[in-house]
C-alpha atoms as a PDB file:
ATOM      1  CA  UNK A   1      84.306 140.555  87.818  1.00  0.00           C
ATOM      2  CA  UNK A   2      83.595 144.027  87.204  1.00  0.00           C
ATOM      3  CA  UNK A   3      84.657 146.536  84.486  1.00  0.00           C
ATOM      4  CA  UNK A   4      86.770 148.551  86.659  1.00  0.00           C
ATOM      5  CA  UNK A   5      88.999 145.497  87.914  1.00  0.00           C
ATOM      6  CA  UNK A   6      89.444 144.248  84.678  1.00  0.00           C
ATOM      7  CA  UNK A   7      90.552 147.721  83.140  1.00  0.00           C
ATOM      8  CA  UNK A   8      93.072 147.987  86.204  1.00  0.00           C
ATOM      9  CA  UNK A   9      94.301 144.388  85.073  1.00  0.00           C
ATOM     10  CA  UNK A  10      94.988 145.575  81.335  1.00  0.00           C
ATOM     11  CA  UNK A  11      96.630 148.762  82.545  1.00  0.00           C
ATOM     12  CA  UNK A  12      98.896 146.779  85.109  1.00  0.00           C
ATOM     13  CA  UNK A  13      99.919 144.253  82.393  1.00  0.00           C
ATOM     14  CA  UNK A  14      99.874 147.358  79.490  1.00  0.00           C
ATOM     15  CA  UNK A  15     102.343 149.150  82.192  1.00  0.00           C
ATOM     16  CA  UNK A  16     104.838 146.668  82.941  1.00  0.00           C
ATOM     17  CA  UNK A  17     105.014 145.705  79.331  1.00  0.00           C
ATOM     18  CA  UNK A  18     105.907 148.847  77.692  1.00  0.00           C
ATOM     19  CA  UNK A  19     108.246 149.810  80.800  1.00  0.00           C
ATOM     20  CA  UNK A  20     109.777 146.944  79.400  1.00  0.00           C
ATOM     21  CA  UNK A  21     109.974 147.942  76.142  1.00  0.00           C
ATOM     22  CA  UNK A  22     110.891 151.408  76.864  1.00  0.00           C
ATOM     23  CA  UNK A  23     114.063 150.244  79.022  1.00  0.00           C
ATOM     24  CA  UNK A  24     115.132 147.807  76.472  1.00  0.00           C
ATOM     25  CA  UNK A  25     114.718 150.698  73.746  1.00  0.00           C
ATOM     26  CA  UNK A  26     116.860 152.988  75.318  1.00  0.00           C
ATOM     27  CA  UNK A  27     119.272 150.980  76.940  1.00  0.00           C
ATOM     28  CA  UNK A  28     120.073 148.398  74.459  1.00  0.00           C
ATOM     29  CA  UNK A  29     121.444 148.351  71.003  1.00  0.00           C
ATOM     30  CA  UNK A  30     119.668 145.416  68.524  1.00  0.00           C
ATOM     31  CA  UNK A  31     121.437 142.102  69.306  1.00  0.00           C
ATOM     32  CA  UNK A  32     122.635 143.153  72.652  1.00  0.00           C
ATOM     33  CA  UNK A  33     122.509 140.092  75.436  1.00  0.00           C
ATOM     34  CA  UNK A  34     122.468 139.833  78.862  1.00  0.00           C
ATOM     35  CA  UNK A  35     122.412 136.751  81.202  1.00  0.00           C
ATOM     36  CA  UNK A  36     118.949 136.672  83.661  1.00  0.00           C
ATOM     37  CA  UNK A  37     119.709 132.991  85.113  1.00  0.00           C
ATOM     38  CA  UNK A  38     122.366 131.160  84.032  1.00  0.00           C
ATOM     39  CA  UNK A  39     122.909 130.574  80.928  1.00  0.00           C
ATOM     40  CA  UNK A  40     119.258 129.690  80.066  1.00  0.00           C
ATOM     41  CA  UNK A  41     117.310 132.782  80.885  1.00  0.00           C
ATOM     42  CA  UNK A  42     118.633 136.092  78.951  1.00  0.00           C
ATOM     43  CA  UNK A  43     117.544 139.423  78.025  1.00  0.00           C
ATOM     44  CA  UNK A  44     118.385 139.810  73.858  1.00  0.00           C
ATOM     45  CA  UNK A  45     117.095 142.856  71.907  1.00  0.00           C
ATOM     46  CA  UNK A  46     115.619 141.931  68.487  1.00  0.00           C
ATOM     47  CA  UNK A  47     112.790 144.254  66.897  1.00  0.00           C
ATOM     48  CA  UNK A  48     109.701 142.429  65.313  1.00  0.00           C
ATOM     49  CA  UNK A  49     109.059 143.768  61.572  1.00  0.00           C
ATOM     50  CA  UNK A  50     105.706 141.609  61.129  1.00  0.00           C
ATOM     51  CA  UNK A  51     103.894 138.977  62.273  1.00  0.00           C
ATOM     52  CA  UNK A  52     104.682 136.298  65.242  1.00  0.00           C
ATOM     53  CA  UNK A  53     108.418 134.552  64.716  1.00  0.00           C
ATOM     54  CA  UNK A  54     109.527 137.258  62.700  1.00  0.00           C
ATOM     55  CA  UNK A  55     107.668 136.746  59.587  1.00  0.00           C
ATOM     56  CA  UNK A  56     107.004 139.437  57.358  1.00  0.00           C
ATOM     57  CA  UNK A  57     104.092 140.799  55.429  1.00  0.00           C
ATOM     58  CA  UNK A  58     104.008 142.305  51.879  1.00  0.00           C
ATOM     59  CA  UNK A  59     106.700 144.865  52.721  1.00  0.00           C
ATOM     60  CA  UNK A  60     106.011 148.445  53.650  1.00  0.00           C
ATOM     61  CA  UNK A  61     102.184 147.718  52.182  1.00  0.00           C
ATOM     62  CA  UNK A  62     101.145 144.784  54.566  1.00  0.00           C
ATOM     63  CA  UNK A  63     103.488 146.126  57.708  1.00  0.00           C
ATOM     64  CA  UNK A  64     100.222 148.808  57.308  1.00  0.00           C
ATOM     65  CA  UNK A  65      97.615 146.123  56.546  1.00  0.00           C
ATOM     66  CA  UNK A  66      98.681 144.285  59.476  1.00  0.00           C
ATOM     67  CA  UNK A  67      98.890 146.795  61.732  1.00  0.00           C
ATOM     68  CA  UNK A  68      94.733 148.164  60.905  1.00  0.00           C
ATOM     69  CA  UNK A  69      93.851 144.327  61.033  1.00  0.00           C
ATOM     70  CA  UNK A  70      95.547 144.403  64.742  1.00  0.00           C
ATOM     71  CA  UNK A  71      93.866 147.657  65.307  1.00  0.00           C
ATOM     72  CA  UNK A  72      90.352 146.100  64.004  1.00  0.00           C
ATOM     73  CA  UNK A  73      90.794 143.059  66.308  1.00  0.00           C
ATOM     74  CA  UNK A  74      91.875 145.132  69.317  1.00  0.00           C
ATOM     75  CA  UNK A  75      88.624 147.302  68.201  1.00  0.00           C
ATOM     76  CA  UNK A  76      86.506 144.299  68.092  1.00  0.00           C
ATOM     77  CA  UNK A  77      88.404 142.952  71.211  1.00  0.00           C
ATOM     78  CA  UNK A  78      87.040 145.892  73.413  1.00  0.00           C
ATOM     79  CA  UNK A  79      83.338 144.932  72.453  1.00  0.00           C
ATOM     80  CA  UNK A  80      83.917 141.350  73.176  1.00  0.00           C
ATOM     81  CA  UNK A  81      85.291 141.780  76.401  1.00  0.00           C
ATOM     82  CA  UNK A  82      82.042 143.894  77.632  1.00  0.00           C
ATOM     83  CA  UNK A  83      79.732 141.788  76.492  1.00  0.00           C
ATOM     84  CA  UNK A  84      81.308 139.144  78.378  1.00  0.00           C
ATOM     85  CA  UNK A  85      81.107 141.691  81.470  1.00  0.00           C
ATOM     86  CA  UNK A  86      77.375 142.170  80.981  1.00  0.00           C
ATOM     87  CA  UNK A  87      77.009 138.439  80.544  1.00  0.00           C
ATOM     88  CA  UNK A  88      78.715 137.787  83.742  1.00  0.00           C
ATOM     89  CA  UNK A  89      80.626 134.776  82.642  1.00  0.00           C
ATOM     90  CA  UNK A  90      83.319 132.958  84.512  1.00  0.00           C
ATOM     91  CA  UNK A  91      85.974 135.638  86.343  1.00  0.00           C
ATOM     92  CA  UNK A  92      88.700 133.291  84.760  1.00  0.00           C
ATOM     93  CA  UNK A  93      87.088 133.122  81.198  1.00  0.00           C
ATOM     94  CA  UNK A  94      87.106 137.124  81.575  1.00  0.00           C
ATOM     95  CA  UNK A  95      91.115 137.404  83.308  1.00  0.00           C
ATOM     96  CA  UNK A  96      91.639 135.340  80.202  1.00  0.00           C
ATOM     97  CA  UNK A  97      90.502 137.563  77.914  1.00  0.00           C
ATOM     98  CA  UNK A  98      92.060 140.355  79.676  1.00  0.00           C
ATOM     99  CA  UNK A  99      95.283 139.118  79.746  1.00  0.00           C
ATOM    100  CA  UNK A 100      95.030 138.208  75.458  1.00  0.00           C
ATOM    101  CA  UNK A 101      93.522 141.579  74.552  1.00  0.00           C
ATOM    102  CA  UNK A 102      96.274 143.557  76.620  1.00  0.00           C
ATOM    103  CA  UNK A 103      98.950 141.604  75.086  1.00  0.00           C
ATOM    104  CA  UNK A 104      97.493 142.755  71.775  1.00  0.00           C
ATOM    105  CA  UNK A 105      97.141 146.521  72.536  1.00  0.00           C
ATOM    106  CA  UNK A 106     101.036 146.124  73.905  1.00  0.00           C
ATOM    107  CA  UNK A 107     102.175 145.036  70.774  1.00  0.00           C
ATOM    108  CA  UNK A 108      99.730 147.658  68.167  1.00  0.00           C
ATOM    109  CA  UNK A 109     101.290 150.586  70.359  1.00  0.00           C
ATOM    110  CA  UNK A 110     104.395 149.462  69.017  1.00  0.00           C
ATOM    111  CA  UNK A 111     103.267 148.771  65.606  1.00  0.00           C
ATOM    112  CA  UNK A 112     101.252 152.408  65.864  1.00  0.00           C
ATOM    113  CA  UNK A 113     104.037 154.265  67.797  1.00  0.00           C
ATOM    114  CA  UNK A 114     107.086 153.375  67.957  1.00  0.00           C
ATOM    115  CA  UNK A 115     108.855 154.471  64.461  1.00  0.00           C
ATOM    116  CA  UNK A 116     107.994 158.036  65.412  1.00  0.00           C
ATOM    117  CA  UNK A 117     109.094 158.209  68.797  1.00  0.00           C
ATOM    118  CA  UNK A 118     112.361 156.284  68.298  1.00  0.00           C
ATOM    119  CA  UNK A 119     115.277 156.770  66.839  1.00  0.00           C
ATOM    120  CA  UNK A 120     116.506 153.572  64.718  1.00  0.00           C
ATOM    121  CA  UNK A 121     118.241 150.840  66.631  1.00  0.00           C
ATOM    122  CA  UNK A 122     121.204 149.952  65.896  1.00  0.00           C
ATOM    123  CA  UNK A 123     122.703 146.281  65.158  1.00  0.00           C
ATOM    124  CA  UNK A 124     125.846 145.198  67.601  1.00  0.00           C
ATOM    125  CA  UNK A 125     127.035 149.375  68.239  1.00  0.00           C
ATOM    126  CA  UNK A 126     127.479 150.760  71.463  1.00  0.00           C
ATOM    127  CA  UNK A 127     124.858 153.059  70.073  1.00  0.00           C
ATOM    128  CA  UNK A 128     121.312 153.116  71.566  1.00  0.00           C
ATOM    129  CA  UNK A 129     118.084 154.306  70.348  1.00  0.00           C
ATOM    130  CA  UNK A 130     116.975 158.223  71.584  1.00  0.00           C
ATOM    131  CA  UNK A 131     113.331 158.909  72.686  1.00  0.00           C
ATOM    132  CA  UNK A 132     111.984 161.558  70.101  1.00  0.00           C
ATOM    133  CA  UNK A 133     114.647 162.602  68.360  1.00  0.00           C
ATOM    134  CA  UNK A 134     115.555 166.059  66.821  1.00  0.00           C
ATOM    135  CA  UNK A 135     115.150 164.677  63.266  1.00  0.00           C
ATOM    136  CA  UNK A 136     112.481 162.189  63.930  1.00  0.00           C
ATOM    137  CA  UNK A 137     111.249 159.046  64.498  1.00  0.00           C
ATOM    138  CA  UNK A 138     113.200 156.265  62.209  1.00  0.00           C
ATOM    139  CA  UNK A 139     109.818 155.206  60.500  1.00  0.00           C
ATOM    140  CA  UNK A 140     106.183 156.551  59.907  1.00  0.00           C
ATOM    141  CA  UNK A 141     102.862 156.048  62.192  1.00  0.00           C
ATOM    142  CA  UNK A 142     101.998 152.797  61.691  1.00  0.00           C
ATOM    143  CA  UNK A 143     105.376 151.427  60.536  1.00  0.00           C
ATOM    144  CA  UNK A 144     106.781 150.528  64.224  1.00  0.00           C
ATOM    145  CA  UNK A 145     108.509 147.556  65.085  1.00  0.00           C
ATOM    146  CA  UNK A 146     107.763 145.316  67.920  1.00  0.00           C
ATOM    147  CA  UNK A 147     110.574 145.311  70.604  1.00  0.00           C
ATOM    148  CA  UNK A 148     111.196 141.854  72.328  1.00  0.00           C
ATOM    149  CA  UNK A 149     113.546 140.790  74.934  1.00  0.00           C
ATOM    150  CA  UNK A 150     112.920 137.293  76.962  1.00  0.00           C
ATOM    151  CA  UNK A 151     115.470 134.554  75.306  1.00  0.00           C
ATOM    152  CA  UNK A 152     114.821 131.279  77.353  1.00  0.00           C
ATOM    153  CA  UNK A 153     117.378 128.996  75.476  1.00  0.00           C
ATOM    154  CA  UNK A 154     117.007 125.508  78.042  1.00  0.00           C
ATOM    155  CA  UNK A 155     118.630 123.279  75.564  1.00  0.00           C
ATOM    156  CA  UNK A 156     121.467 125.011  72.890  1.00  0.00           C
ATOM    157  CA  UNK A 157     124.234 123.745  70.800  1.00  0.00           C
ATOM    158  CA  UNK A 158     122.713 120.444  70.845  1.00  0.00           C
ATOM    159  CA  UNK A 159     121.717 118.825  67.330  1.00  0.00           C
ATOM    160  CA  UNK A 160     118.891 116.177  66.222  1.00  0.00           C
ATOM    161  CA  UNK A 161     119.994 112.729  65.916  1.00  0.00           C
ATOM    162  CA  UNK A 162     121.019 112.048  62.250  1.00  0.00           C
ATOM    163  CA  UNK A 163     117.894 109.244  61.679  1.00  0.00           C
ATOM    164  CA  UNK A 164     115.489 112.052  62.546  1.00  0.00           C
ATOM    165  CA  UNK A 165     112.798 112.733  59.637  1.00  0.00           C
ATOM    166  CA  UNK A 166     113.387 116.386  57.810  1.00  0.00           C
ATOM    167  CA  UNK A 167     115.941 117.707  60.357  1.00  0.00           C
ATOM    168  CA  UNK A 168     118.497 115.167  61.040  1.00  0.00           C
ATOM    169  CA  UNK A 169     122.137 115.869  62.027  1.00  0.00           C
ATOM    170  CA  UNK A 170     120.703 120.111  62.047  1.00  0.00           C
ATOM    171  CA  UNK A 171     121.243 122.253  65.165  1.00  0.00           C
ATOM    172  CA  UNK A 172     118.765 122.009  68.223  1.00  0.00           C
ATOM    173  CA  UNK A 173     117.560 124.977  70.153  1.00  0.00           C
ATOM    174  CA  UNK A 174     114.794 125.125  73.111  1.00  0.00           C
ATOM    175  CA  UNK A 175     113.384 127.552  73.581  1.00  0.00           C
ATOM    176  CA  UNK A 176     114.067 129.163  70.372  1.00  0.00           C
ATOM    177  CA  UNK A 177     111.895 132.527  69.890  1.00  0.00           C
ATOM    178  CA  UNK A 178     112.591 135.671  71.607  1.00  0.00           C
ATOM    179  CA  UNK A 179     109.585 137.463  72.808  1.00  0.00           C
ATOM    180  CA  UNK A 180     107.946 140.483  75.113  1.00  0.00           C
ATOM    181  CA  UNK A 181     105.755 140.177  78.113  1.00  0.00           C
ATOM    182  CA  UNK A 182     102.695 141.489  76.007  1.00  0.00           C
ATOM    183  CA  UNK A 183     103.583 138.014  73.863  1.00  0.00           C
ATOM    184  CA  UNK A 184     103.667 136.081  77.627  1.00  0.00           C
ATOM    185  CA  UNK A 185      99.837 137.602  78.248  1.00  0.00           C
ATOM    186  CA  UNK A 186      98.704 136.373  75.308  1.00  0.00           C
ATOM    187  CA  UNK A 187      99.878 133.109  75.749  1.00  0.00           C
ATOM    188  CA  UNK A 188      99.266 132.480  79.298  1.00  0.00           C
ATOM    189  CA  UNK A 189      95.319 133.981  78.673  1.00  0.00           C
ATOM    190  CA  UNK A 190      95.437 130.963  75.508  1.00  0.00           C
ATOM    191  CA  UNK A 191      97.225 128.251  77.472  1.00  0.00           C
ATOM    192  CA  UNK A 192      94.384 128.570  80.459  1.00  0.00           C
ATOM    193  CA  UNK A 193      91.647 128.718  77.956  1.00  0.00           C
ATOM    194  CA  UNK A 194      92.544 125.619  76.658  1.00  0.00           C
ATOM    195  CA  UNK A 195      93.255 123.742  80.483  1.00  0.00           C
ATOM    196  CA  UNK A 196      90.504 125.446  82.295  1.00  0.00           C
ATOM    197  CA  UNK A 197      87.529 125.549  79.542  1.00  0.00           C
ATOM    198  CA  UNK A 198      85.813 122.684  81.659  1.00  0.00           C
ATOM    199  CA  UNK A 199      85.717 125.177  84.890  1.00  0.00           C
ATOM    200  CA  UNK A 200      84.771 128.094  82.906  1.00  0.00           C
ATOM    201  CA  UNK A 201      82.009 126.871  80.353  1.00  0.00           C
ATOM    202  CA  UNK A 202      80.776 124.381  82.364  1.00  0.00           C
ATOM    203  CA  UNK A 203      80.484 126.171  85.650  1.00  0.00           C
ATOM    204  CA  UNK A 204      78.072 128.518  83.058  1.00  0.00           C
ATOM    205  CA  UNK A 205      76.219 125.430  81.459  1.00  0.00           C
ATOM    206  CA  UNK A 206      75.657 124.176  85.373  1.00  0.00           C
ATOM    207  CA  UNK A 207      74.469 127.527  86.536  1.00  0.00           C
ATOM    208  CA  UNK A 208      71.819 127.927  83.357  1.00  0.00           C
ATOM    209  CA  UNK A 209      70.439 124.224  84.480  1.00  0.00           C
ATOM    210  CA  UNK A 210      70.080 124.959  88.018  1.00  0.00           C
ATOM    211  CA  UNK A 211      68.283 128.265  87.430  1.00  0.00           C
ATOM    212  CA  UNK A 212      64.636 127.701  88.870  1.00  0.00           C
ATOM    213  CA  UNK A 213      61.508 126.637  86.387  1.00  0.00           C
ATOM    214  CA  UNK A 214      59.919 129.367  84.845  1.00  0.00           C
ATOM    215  CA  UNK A 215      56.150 129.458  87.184  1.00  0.00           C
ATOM    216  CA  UNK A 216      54.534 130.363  83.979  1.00  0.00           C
ATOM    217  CA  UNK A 217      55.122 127.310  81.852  1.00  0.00           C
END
């Protein structure tokens, strides 16, 4: 896979996630839900302060020392992926990669962006956030928060059994999290890692032992 086709395939997936984001932003006040499918696929606004399920960092302090380590990674991310251009390694390995460094940049534009070209969300109004506002953004650069949206609750209102370890007799909820489709990229690229490393490292090992002997040796 070339450099080109990959670039298109982070823009695509860069694209369709903040278009996301964007509609959500402007058309949805923080806590706002709408039913997809049934009662098990929904659309629920909830902005991301910190790190993955809502955890947060150190306050105003580590919202900015997460956000350079994201930027750092994504930094780092952009090397990585050439090299394994150059190094023509499995096209899957390389969608893969793709697909987990997009989700990344999807989520630092957020983290870099969004306080100053948003106005602040807010919780269960009929008021929705405005696209650069007159008296500015409702944090700093750097100080965004992430926007998700996808609520797949399959199984709600349901509770463990009361002889279960830790959490017996407490509520039940799957799927739980609410996430973004920059979140969806990163696990998908993960989740094929993992199933497909076989194909894609061994197809390499394979190809290094069939190469032909070197005539000088």
């Amino acid at each position: 896979m070339n450099g080109k086709k990959v670039i298109l395939l982070i823009a695509i997936i860069l694209f369709i996630d903040q278009a996301i984001k964007f509609y959500i932003k402007l058309n949805y006040f923080i806590g706002e839900e709408h039913a997809l499918i049934g009662s098990w696929a929904r659309l629920h606004f909830v902005e991301n302060e910190g790190m993955a399920w809502g955890l947060k960092f150190g306050g105003d302090f580590g919202k900015i020392i997460l956000t350079l380590f994201r930027l750092a990674a994504v930094v780092w991310g952009s090397f990585l992926i050439k090299g394994f251009i150059e190094k023509k390694h499995h096209n899957g390995f390389i969608v893969c990669a793709a697909l987990i460094y997009a989700g990344a940049v999807g989520n630092l534009i957020d983290s870099l962006f969004y306080g100053v070209l948003f106005e602040q969300s807010v919780p269960f109004t009929s008021q929705v956030a405005v696209l650069f506002p007159k008296g500015g953004g409702y944090a700093s650069f750097l100080h965004g928060k992430v926007v998700d949206m996808f609520y797949f609750p399959i199984i709600r209102d349901a509770h463990f059994p009361n002889w279960f370890p830790i959490w017996g007799g407490s509520e039940f909820e799957f799927f739980r999290p609410v996430f973004n489709f920059a979140d969806a990229a990163i696990s998908s690229g993960v989740i094929a890692l993992f199933v497909f490393q076989g194909k894609f490292f061994g197809e390499t090992a394979s190809n290094d032992n069939d190469a032909p002997p070197n005539p000088t040796s």
